[in-house]
C-alpha atoms as a PDB file:
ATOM      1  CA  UNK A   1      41.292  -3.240 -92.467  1.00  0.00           C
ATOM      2  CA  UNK A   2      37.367  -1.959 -92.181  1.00  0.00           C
ATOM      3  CA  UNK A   3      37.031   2.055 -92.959  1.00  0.00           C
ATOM      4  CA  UNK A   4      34.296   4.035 -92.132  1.00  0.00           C
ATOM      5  CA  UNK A   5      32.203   5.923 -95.104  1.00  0.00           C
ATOM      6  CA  UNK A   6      34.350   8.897 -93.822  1.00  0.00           C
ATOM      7  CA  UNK A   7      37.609   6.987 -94.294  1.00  0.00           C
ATOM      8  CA  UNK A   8      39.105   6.355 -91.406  1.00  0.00           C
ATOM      9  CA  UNK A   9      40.484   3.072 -90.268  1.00  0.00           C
ATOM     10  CA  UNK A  10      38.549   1.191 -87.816  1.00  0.00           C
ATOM     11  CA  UNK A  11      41.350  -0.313 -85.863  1.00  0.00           C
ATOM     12  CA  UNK A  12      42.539   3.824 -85.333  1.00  0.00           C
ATOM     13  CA  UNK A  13      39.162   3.982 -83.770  1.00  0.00           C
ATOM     14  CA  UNK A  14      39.539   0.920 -81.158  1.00  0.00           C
ATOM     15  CA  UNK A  15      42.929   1.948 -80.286  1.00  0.00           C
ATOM     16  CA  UNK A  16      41.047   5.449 -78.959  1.00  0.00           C
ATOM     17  CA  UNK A  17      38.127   4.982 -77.395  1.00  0.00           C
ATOM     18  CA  UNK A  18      39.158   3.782 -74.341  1.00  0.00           C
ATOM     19  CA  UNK A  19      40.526   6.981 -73.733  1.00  0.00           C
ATOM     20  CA  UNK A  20      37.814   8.509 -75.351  1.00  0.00           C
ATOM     21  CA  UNK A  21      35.270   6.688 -73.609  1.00  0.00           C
ATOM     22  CA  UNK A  22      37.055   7.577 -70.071  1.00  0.00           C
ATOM     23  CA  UNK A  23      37.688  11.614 -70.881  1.00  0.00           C
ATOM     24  CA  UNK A  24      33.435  11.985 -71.374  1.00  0.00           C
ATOM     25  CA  UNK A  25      32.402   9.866 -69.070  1.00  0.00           C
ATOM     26  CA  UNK A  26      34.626  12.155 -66.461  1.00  0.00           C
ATOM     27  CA  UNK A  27      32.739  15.270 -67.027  1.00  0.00           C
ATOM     28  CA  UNK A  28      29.068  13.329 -65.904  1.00  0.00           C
ATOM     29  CA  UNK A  29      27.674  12.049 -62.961  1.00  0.00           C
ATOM     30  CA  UNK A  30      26.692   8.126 -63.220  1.00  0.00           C
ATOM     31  CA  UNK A  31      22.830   9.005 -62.560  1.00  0.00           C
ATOM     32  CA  UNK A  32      21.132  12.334 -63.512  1.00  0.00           C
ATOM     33  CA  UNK A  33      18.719  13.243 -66.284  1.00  0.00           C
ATOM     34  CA  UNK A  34      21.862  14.099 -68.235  1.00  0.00           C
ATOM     35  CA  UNK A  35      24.402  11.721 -66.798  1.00  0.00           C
ATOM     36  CA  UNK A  36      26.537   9.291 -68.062  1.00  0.00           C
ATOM     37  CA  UNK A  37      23.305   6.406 -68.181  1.00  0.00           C
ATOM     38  CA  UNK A  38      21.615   9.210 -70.386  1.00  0.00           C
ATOM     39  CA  UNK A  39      25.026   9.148 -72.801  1.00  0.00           C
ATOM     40  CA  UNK A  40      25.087   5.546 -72.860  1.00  0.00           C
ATOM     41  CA  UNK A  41      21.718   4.687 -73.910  1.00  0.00           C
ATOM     42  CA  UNK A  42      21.820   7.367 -76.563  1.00  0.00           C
ATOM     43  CA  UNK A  43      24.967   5.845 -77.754  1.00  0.00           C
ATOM     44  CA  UNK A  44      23.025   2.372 -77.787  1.00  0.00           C
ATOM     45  CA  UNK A  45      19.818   4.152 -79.941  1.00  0.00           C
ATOM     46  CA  UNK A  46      22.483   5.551 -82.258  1.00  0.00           C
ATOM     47  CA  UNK A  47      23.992   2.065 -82.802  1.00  0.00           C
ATOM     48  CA  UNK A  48      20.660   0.715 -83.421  1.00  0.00           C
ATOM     49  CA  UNK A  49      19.324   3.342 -85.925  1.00  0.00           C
ATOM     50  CA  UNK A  50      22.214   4.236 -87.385  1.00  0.00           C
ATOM     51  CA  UNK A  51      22.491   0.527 -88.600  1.00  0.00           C
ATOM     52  CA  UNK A  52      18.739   0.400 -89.720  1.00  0.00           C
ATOM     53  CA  UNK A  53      19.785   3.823 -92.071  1.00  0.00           C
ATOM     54  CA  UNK A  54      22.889   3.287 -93.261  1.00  0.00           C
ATOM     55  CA  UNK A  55      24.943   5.981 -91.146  1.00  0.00           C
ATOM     56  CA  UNK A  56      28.278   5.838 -90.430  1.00  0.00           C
ATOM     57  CA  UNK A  57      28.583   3.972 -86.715  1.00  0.00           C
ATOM     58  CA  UNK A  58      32.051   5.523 -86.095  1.00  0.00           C
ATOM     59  CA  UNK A  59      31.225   9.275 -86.636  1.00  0.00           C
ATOM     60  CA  UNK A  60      27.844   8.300 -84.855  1.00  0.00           C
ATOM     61  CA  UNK A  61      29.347   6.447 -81.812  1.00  0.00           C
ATOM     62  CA  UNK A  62      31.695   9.581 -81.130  1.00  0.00           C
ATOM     63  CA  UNK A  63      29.338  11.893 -81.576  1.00  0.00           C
ATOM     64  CA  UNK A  64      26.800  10.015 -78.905  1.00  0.00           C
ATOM     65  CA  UNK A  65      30.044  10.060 -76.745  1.00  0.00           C
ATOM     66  CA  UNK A  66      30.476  13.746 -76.695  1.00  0.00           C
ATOM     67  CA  UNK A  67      26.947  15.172 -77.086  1.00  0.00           C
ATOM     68  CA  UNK A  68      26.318  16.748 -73.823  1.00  0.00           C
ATOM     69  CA  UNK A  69      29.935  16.556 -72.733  1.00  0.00           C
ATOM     70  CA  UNK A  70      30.065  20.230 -71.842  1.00  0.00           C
ATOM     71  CA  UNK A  71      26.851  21.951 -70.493  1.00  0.00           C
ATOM     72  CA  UNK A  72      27.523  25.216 -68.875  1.00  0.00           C
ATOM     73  CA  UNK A  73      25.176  27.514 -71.797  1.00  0.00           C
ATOM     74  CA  UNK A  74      22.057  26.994 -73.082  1.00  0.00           C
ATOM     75  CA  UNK A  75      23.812  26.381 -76.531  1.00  0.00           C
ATOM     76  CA  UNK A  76      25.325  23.084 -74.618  1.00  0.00           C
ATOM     77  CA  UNK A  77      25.180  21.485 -78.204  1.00  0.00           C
ATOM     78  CA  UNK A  78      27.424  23.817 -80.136  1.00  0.00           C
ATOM     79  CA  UNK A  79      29.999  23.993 -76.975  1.00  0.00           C
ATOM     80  CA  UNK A  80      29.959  19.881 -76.984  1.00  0.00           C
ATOM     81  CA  UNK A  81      30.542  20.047 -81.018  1.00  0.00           C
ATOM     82  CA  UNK A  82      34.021  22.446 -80.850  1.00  0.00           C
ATOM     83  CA  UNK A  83      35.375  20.440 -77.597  1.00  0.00           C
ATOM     84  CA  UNK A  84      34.723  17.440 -79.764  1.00  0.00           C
ATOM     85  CA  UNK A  85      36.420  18.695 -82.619  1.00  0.00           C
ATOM     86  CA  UNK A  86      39.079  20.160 -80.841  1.00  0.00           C
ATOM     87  CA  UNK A  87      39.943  17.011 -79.357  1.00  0.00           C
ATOM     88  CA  UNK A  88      39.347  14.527 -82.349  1.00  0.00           C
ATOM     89  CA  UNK A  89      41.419  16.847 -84.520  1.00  0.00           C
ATOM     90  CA  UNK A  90      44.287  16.757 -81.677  1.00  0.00           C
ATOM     91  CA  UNK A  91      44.171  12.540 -81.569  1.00  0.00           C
ATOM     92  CA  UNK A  92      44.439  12.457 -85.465  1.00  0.00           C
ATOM     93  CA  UNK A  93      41.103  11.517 -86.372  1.00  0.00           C
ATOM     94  CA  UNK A  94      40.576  13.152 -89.937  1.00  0.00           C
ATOM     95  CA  UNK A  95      38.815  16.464 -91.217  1.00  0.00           C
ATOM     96  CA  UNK A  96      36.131  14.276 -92.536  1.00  0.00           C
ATOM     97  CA  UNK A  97      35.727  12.812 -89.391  1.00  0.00           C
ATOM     98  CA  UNK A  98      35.514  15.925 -87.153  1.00  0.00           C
ATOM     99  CA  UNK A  99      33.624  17.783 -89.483  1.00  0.00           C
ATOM    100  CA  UNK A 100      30.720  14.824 -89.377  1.00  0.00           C
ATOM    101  CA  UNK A 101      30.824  15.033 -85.714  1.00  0.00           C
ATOM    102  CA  UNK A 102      30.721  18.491 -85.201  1.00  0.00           C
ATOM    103  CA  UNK A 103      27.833  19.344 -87.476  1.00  0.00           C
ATOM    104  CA  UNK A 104      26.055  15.861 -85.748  1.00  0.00           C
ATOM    105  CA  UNK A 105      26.180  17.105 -81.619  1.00  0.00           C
ATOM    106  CA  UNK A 106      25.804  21.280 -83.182  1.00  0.00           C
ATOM    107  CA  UNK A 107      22.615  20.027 -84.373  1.00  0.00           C
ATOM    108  CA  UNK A 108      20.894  17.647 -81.912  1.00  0.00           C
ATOM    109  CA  UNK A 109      19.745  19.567 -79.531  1.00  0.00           C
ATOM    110  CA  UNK A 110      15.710  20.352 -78.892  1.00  0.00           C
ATOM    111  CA  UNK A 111      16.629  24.127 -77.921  1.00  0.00           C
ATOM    112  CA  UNK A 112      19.294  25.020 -80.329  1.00  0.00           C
ATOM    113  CA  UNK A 113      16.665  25.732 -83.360  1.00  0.00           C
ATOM    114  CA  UNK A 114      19.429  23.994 -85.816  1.00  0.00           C
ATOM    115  CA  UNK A 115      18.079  21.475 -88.034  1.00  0.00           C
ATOM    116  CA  UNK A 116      20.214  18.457 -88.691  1.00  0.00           C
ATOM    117  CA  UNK A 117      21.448  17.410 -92.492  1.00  0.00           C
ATOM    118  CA  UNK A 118      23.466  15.017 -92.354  1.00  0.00           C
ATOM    119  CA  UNK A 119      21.914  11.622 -91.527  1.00  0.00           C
ATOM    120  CA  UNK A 120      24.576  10.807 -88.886  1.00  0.00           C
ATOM    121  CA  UNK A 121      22.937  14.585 -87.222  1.00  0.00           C
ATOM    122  CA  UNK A 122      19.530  13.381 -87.975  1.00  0.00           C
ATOM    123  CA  UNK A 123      19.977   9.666 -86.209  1.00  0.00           C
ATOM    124  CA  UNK A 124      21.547  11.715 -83.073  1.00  0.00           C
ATOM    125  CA  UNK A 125      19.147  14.200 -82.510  1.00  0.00           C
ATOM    126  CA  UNK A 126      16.542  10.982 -83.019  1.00  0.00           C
ATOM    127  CA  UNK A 127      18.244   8.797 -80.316  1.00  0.00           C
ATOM    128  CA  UNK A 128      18.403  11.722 -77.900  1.00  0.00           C
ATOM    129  CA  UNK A 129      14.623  12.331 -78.058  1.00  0.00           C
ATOM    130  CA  UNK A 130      13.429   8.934 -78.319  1.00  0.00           C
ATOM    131  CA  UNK A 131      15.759   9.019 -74.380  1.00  0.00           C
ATOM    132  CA  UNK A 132      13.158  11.460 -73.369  1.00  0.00           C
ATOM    133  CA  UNK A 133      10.296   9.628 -74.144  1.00  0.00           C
ATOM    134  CA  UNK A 134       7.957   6.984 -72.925  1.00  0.00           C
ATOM    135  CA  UNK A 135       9.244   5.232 -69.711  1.00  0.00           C
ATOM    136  CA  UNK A 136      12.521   6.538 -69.555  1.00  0.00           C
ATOM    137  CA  UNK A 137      11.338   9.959 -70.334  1.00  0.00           C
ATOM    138  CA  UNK A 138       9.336  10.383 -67.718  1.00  0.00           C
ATOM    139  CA  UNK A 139      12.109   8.665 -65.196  1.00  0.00           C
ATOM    140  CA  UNK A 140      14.239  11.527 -66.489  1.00  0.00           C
ATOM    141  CA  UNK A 141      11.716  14.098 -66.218  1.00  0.00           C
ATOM    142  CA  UNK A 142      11.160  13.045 -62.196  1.00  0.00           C
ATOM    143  CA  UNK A 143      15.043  12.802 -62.398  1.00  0.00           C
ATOM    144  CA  UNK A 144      15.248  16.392 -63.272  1.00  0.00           C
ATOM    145  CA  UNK A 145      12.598  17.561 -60.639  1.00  0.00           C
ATOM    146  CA  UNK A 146      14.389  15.699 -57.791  1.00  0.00           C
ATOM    147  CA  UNK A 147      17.455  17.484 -58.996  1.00  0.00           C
ATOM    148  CA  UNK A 148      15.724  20.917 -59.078  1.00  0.00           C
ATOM    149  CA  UNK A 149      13.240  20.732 -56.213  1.00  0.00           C
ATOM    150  CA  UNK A 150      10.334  21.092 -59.056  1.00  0.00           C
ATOM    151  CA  UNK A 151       7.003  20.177 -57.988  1.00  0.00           C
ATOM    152  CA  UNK A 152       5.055  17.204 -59.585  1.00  0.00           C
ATOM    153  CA  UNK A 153       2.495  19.062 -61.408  1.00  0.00           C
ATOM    154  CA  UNK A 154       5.837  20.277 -63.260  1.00  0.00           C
ATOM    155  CA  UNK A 155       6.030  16.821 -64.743  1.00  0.00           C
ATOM    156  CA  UNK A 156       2.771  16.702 -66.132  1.00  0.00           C
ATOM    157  CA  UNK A 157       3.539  20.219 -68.000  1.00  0.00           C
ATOM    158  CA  UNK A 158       6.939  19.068 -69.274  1.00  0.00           C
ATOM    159  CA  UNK A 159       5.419  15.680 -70.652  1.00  0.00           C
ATOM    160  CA  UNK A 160       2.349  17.749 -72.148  1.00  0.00           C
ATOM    161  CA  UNK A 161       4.099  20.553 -73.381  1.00  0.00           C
ATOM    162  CA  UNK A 162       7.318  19.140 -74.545  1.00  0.00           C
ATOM    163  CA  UNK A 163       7.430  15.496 -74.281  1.00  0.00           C
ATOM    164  CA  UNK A 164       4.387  14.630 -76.686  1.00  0.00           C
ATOM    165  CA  UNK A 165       5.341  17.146 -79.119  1.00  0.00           C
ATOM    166  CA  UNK A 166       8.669  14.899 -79.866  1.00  0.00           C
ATOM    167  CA  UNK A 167       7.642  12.270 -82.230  1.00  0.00           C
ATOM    168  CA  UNK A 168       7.000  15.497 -84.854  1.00  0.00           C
ATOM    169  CA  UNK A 169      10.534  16.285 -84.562  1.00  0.00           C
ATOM    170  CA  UNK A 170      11.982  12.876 -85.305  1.00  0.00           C
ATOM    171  CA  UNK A 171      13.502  12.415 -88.851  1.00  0.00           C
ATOM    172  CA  UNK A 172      14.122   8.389 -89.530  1.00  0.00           C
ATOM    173  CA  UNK A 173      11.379   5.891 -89.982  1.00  0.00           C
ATOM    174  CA  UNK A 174      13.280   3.627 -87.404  1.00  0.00           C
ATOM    175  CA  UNK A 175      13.617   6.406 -85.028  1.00  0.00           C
ATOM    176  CA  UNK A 176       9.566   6.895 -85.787  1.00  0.00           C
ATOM    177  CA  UNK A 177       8.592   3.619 -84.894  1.00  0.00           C
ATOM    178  CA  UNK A 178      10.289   2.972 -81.790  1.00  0.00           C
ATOM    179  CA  UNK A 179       8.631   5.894 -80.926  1.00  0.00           C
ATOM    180  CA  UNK A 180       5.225   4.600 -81.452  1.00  0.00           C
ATOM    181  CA  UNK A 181       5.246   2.381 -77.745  1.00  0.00           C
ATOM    182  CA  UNK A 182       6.906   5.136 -75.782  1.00  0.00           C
ATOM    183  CA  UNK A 183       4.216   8.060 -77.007  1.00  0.00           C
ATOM    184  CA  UNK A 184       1.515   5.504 -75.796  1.00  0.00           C
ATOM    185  CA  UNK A 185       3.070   5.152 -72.556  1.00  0.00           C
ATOM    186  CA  UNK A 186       3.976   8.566 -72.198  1.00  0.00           C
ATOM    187  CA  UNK A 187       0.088   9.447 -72.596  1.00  0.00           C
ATOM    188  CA  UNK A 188      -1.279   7.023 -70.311  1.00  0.00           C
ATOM    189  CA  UNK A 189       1.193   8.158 -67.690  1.00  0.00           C
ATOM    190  CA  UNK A 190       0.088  11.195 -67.906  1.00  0.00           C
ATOM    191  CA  UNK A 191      -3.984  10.080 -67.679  1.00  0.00           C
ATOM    192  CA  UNK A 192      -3.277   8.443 -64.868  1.00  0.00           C
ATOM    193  CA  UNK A 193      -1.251  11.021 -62.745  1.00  0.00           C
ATOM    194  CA  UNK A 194      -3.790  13.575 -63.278  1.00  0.00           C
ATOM    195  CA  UNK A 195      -6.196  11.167 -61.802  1.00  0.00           C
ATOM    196  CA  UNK A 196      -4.002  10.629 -59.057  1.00  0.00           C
ATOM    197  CA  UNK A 197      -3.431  14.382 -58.351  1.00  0.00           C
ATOM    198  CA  UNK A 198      -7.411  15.051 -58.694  1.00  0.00           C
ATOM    199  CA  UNK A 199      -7.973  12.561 -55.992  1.00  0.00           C
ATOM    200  CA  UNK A 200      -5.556  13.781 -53.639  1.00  0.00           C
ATOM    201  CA  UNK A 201      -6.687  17.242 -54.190  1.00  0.00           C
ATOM    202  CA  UNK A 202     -10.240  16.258 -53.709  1.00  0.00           C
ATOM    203  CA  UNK A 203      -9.256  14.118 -50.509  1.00  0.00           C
ATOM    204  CA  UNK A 204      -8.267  17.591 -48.826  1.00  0.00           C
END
């Protein structure tokens, strides 16, 4: 019977996350910026990092499942890490467990100012910003001024201001290298709108 690093039996974890996997993916929309697409490719980065580094997948995978599961505060992070907790702790997974996966989604977030220290945190804060850069960045950037009635020029601030400024936060070499391709696209989308906005401007 496989165990995590955290010691807790695999074949617990399969016979859970089905529900698991249902209970998150009720609290999101299919599409958004932060919908259920968003959890699933961060849970996908997480897979593929956490592998490169040497985390433990099963803390990882749970913690990509409930990262933004609640986001009614700014602090989305820390309310995401005690529903998770609450809820792990109530299916039986073990102290270690909950513990790993609390202090993981407490510490991912860009806004919260906590620094991850665990290297399960540090591959989940990576996967979620390496989703909001390059090509799928900037689809969730539009995504998020569609959903706000922002106007474009908005995007080119966000991906300036925020977007760019990423790859200094990142903490694994894997995590740092994917990055590499999406910071080049990121900054060539953002040459050419500007071009595109200066012509249309001018055109007036």
């Amino acid at each position: 019977m496989l165990m995590s690093s955290s010691g807790q039996c695999s074949s617990f974890y399969k016979g859970a996350i089905r529900y698991i996997e249902a209970m998150c993916k009720a609290a999101f929309d299919d599409v958004g910026s932060h919908g259920w697409e968003h959890v699933e490719r961060v849970r996908t980065l997480c897979k593929k990092i956490g592998e490169k580094e040497g985390a433990d997948l099963l803390v990882l995978d749970l913690a990509a499942l409930f990262h933004d599961v609640i986001r009614v505060s700014e602090d989305h992070a820390m309310q995401s890490a005690e529903f998770a907790r609450s809820v792990l702790s109530t299916m039986g997974f073990g102290d270690n467990i909950c513990s790993a996966v609390h202090e993981a989604i407490a510490s991912h977030s860009y806004t919260s100012g906590r620094i991850p220290k665990s290297l399960e945190a540090k591959v989940l804060s990576d996967a979620d910003k390496l989703d909001a850069m390059g090509a799928t960045g900037i689809y969730r950037t539009i995504q998020y001024n569609t959903e706000r009635a922002l106007p474009p020029a908005r995007i080119l601030e966000h991906v300036r201001k925020k977007l760019l400024n990423l790859p200094s936060l990142l903490h694994t070499n894997s995590a740092k290298e994917i990055a590499k391709r999406r910071i080049a696209i990121m900054e060539h989308y953002v040459q050419c709108f500007e071009e595109e906005l200066l012509e249309t401007s001018i055109s007036r």
